[in-house]
C-alpha atoms as a PDB file:
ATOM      1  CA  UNK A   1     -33.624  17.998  -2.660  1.00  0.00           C
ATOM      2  CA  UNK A   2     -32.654  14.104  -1.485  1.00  0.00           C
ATOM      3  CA  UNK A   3     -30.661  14.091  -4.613  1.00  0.00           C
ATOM      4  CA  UNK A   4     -28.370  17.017  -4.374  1.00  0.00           C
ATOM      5  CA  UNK A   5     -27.722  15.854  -0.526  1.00  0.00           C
ATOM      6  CA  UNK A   6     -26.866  11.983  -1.713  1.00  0.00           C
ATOM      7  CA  UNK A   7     -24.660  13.469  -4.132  1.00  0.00           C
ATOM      8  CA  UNK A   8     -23.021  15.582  -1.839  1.00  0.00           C
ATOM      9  CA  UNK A   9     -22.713  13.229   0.675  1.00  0.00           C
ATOM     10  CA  UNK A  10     -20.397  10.497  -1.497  1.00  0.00           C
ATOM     11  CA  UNK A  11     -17.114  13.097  -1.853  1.00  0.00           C
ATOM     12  CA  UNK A  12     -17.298  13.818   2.127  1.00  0.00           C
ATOM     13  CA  UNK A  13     -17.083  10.089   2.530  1.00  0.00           C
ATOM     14  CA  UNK A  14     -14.496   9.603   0.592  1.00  0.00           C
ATOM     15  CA  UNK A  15     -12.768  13.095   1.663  1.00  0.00           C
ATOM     16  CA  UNK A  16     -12.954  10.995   5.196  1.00  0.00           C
ATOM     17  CA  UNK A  17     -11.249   7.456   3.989  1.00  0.00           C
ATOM     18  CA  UNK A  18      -8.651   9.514   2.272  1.00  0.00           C
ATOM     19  CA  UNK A  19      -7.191  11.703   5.255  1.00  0.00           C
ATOM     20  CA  UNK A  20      -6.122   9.086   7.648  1.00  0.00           C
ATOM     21  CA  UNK A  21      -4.081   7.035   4.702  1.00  0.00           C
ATOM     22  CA  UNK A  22      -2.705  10.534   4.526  1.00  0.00           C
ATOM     23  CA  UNK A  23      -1.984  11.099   7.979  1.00  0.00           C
ATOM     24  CA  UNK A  24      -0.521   7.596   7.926  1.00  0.00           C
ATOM     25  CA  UNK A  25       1.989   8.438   5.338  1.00  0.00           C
ATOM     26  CA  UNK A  26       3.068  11.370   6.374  1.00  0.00           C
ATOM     27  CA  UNK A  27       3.547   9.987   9.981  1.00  0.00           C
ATOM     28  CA  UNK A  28       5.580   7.210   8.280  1.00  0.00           C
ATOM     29  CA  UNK A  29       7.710   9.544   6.416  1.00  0.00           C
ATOM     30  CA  UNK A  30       8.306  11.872   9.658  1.00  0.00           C
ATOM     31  CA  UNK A  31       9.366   8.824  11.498  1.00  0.00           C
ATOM     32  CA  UNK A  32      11.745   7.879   8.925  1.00  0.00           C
ATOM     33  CA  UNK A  33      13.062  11.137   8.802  1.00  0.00           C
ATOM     34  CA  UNK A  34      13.903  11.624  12.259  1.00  0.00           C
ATOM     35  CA  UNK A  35      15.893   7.903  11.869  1.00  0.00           C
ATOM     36  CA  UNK A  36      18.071   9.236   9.271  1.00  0.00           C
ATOM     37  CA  UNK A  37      16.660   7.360   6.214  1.00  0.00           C
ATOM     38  CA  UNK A  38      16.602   9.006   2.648  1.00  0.00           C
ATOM     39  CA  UNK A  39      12.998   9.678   2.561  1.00  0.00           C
ATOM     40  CA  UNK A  40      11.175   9.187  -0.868  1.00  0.00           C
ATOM     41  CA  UNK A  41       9.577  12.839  -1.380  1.00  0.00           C
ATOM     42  CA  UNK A  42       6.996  10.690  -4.017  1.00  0.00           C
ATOM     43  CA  UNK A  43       3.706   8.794  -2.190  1.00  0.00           C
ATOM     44  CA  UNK A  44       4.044   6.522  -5.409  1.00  0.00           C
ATOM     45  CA  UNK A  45       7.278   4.825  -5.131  1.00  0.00           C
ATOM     46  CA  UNK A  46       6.946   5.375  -1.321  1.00  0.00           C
ATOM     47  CA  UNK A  47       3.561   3.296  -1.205  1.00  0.00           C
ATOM     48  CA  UNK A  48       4.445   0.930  -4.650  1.00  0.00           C
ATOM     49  CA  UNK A  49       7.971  -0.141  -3.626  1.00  0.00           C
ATOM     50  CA  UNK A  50       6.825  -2.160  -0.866  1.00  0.00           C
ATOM     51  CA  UNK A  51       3.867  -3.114  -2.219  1.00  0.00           C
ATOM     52  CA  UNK A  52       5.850  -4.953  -5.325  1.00  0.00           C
ATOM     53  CA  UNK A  53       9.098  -6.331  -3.453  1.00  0.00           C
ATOM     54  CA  UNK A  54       6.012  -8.131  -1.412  1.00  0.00           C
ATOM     55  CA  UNK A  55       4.560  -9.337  -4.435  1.00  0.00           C
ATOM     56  CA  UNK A  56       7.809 -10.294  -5.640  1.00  0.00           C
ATOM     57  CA  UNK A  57       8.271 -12.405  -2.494  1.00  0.00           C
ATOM     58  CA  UNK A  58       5.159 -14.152  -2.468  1.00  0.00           C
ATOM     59  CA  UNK A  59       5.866 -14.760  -6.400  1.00  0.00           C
ATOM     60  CA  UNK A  60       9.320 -16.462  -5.725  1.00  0.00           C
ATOM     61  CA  UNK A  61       7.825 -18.481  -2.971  1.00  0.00           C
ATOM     62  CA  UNK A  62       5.277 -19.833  -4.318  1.00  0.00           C
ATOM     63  CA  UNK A  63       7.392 -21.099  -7.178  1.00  0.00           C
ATOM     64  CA  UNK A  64       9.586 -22.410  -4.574  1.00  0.00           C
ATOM     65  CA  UNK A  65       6.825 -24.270  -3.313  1.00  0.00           C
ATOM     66  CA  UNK A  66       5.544 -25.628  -6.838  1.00  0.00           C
ATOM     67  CA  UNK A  67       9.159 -26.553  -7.723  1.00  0.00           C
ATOM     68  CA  UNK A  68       9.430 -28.775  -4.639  1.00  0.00           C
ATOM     69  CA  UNK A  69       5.827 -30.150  -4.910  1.00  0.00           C
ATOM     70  CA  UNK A  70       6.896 -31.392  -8.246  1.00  0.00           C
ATOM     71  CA  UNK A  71      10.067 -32.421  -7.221  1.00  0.00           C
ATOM     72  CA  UNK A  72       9.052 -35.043  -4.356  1.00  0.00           C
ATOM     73  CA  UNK A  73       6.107 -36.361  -7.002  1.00  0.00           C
ATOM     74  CA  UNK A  74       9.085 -37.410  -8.960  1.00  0.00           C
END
């Protein structure tokens, strides 16, 4: 019996991390819907996008950075 309620206790868990992400998108997408913006129906490019372009922009700087490190050693 301890084993079938450890087992069903992991999904319920996880059932609970899951639903305020949720509620977080969807309150994201509301809000930009009620601006005007062109909404991405898609949670992947809505939640990737930014995720990447950040990336991206840490990327870039920290070449910046190694490019002028190496460029006052010289």
């Amino acid at each position: 019996m301890p084993t079938i309620l450890s087992h069903t206790a992991v999904p319920i868990s996880f059932e609970n991390k899951l639903i305020p992400t949720r509620l977080l998108l969807n309150g994201i997408k509301n809000f930009l819907s009620t601006r005007g913006l062109v909404v991405l129906k898609s949670e992947f490019f809505f939640v990737w996008l930014p995720l990447l372009s950040f990336s991206w922009i840490v990327f870039f700087l920290r070449v910046r950075l190694k490019k002028n490190s190496t460029s006052r050693s010289l």
